[in-house]
C-alpha atoms as a PDB file:
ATOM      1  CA  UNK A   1      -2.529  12.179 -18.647  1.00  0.00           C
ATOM      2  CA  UNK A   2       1.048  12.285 -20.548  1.00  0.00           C
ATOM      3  CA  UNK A   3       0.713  10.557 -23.958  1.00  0.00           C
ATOM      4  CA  UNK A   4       2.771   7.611 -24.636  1.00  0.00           C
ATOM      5  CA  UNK A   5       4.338   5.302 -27.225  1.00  0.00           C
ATOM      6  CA  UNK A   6       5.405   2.003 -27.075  1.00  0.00           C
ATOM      7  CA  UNK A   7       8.480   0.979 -28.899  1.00  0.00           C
ATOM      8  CA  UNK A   8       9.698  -2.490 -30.421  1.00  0.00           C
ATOM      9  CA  UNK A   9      10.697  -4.051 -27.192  1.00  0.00           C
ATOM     10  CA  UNK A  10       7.038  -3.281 -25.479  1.00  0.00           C
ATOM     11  CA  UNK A  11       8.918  -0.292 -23.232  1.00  0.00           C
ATOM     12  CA  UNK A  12       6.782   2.569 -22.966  1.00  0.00           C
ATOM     13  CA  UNK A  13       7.881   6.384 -23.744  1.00  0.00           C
ATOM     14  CA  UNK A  14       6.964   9.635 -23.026  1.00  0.00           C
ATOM     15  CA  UNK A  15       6.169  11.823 -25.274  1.00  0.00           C
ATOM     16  CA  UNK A  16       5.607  15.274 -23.865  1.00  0.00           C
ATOM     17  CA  UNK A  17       8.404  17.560 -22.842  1.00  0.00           C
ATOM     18  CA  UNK A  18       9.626  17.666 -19.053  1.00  0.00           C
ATOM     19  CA  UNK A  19       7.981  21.142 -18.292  1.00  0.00           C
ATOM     20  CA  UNK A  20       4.311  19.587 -18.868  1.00  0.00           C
ATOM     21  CA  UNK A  21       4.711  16.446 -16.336  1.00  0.00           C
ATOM     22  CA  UNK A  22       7.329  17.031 -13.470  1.00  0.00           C
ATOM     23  CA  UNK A  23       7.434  13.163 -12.664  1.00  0.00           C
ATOM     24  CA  UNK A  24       9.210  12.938 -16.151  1.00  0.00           C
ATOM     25  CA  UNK A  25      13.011  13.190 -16.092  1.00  0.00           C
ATOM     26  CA  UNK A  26      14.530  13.950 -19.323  1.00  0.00           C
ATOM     27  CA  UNK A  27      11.581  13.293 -21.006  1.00  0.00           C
ATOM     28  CA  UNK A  28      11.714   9.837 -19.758  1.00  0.00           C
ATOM     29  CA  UNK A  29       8.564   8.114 -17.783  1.00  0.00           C
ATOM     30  CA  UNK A  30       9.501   7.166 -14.506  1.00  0.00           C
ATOM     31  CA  UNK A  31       8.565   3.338 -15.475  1.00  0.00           C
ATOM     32  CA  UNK A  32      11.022   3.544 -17.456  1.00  0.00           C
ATOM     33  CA  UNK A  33      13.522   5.321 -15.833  1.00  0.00           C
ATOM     34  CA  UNK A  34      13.116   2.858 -13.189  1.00  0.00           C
ATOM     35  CA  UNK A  35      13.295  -0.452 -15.806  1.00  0.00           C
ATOM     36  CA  UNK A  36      16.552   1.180 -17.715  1.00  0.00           C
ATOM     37  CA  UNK A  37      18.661   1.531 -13.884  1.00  0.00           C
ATOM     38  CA  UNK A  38      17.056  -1.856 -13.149  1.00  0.00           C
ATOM     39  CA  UNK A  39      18.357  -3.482 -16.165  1.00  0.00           C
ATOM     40  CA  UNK A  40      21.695  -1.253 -15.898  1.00  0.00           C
ATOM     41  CA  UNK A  41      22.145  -2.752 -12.421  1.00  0.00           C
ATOM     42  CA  UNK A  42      21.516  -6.267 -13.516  1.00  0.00           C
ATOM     43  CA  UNK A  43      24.297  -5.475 -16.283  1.00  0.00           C
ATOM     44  CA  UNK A  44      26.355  -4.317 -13.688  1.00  0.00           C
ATOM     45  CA  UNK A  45      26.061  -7.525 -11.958  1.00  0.00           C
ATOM     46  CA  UNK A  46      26.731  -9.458 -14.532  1.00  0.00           C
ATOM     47  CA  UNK A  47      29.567  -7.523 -15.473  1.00  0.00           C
ATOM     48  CA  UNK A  48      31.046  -8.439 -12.177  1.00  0.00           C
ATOM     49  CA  UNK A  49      30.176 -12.192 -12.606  1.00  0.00           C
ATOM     50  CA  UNK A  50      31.942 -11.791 -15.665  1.00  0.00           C
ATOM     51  CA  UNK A  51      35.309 -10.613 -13.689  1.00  0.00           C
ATOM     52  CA  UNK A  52      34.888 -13.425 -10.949  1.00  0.00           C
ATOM     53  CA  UNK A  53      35.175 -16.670 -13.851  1.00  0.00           C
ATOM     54  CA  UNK A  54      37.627 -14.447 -15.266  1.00  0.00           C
ATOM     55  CA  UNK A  55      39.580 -14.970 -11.666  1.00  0.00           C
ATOM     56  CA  UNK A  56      38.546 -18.215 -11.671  1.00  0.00           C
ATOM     57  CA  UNK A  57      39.932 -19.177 -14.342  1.00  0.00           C
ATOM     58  CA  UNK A  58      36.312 -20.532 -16.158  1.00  0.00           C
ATOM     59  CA  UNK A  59      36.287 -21.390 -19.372  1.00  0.00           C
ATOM     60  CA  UNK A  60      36.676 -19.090 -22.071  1.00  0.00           C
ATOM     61  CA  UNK A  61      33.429 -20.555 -23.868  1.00  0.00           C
ATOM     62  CA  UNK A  62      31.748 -19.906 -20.782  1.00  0.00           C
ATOM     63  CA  UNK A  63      33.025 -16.611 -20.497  1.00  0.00           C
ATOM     64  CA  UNK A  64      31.734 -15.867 -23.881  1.00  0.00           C
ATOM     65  CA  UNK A  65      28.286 -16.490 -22.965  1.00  0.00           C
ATOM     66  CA  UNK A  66      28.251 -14.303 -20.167  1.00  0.00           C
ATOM     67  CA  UNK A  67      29.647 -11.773 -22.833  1.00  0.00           C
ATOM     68  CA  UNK A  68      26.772 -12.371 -25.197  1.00  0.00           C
ATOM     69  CA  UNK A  69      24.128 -11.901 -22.627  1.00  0.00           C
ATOM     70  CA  UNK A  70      25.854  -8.653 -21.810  1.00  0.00           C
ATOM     71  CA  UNK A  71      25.854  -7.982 -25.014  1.00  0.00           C
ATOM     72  CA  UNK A  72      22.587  -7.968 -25.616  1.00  0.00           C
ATOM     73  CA  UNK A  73      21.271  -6.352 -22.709  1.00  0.00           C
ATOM     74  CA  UNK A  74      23.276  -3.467 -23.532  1.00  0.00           C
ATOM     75  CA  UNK A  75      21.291  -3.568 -26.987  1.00  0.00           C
ATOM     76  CA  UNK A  76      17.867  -3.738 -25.437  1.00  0.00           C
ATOM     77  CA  UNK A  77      18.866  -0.691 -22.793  1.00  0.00           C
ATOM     78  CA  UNK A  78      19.794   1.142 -26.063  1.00  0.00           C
ATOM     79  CA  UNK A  79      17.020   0.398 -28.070  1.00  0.00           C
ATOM     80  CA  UNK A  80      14.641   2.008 -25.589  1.00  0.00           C
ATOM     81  CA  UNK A  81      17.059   4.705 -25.336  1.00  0.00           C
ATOM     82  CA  UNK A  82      16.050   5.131 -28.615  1.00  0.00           C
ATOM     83  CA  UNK A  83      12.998   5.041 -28.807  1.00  0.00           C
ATOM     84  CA  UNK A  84      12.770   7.770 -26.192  1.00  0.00           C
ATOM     85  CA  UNK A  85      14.939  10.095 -28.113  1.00  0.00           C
ATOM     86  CA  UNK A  86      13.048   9.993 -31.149  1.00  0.00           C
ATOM     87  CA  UNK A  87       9.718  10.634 -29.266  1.00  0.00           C
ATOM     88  CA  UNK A  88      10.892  13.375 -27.457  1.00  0.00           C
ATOM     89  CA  UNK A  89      12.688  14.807 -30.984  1.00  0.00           C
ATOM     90  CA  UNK A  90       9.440  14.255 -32.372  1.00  0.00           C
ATOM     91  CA  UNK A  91       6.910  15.921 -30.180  1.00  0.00           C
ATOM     92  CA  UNK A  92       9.934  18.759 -30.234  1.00  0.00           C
ATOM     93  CA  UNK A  93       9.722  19.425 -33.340  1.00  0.00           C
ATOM     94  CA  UNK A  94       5.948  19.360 -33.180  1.00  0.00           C
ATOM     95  CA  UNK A  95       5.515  21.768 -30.639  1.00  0.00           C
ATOM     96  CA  UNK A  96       8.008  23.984 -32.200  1.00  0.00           C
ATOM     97  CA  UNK A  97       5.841  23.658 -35.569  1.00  0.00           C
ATOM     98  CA  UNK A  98       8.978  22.144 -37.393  1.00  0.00           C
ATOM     99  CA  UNK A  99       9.629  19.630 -39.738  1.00  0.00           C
ATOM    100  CA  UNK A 100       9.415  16.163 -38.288  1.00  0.00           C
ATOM    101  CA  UNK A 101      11.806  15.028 -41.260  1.00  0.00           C
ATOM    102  CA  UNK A 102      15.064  17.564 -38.922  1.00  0.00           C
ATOM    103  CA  UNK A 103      13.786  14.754 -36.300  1.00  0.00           C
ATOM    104  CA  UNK A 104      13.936  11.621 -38.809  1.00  0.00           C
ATOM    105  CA  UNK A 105      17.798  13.104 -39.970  1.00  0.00           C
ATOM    106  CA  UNK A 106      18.903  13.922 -36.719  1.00  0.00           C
ATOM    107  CA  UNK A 107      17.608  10.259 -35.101  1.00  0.00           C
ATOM    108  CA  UNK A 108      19.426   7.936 -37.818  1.00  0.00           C
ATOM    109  CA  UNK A 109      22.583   9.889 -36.925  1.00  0.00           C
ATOM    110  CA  UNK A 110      22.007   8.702 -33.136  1.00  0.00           C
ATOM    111  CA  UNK A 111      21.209   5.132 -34.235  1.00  0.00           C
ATOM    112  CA  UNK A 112      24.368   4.552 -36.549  1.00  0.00           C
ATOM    113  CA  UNK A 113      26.136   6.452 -33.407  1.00  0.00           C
ATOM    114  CA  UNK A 114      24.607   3.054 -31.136  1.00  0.00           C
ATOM    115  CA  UNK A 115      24.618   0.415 -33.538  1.00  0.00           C
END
């Protein structure tokens, strides 16, 4: 059975490497494969919501809040992006038998990358 974490948001993931579980792609559990393109989708739907008021001519305040929920759906797609990363960097650098602190560096580069 593939060990997992959870991160902040409650998403679970993986933390073994690809080559020990063949259901994981990219080191990503397929759960959460499959909730990341479900929330991308739902992005992408909004997205195009977003584009119809703009034809529409809605309001610009309403506009906005379709923005802001965008906005933060983005952020929670990223944030269990993540998560992943560092668990896979992690269990890398484990297996590998180097120092977890490479990991810790190489992770707060990706997050001031996202945020």
């Amino acid at each position: 059975m593939p060990r997992t974490k959870n991160n902040a948001n409650g998403s679970e993931c993986n933390s073994n490497i690809v080559e020990q579980n063949p259901s994981i792609k990219g080191g990503m559990k397929s759960e959460v494969q499959d909730e990341v393109l479900s929330r991308l989708k739902k992005i992408e739907g909004q997205v195009r919501g977003v584009q119809k008021m703009i034809q529409d001519c809605r309001s610009c305040g309403d506009i906005l809040t379709q923005l802001t929920a965008i906005k933060a759906a983005v952020n929670r797609v990223g944030f269990t992006m993540l998560a992943c990363h560092l668990a896979e960097q992690i269990e890398k650098d484990l297996r590998d038998g180097k120092n977890v602190k490479n990991s810790l560096s190489e992770f707060m580069a990706a997050f001031k990358k996202f945020s």
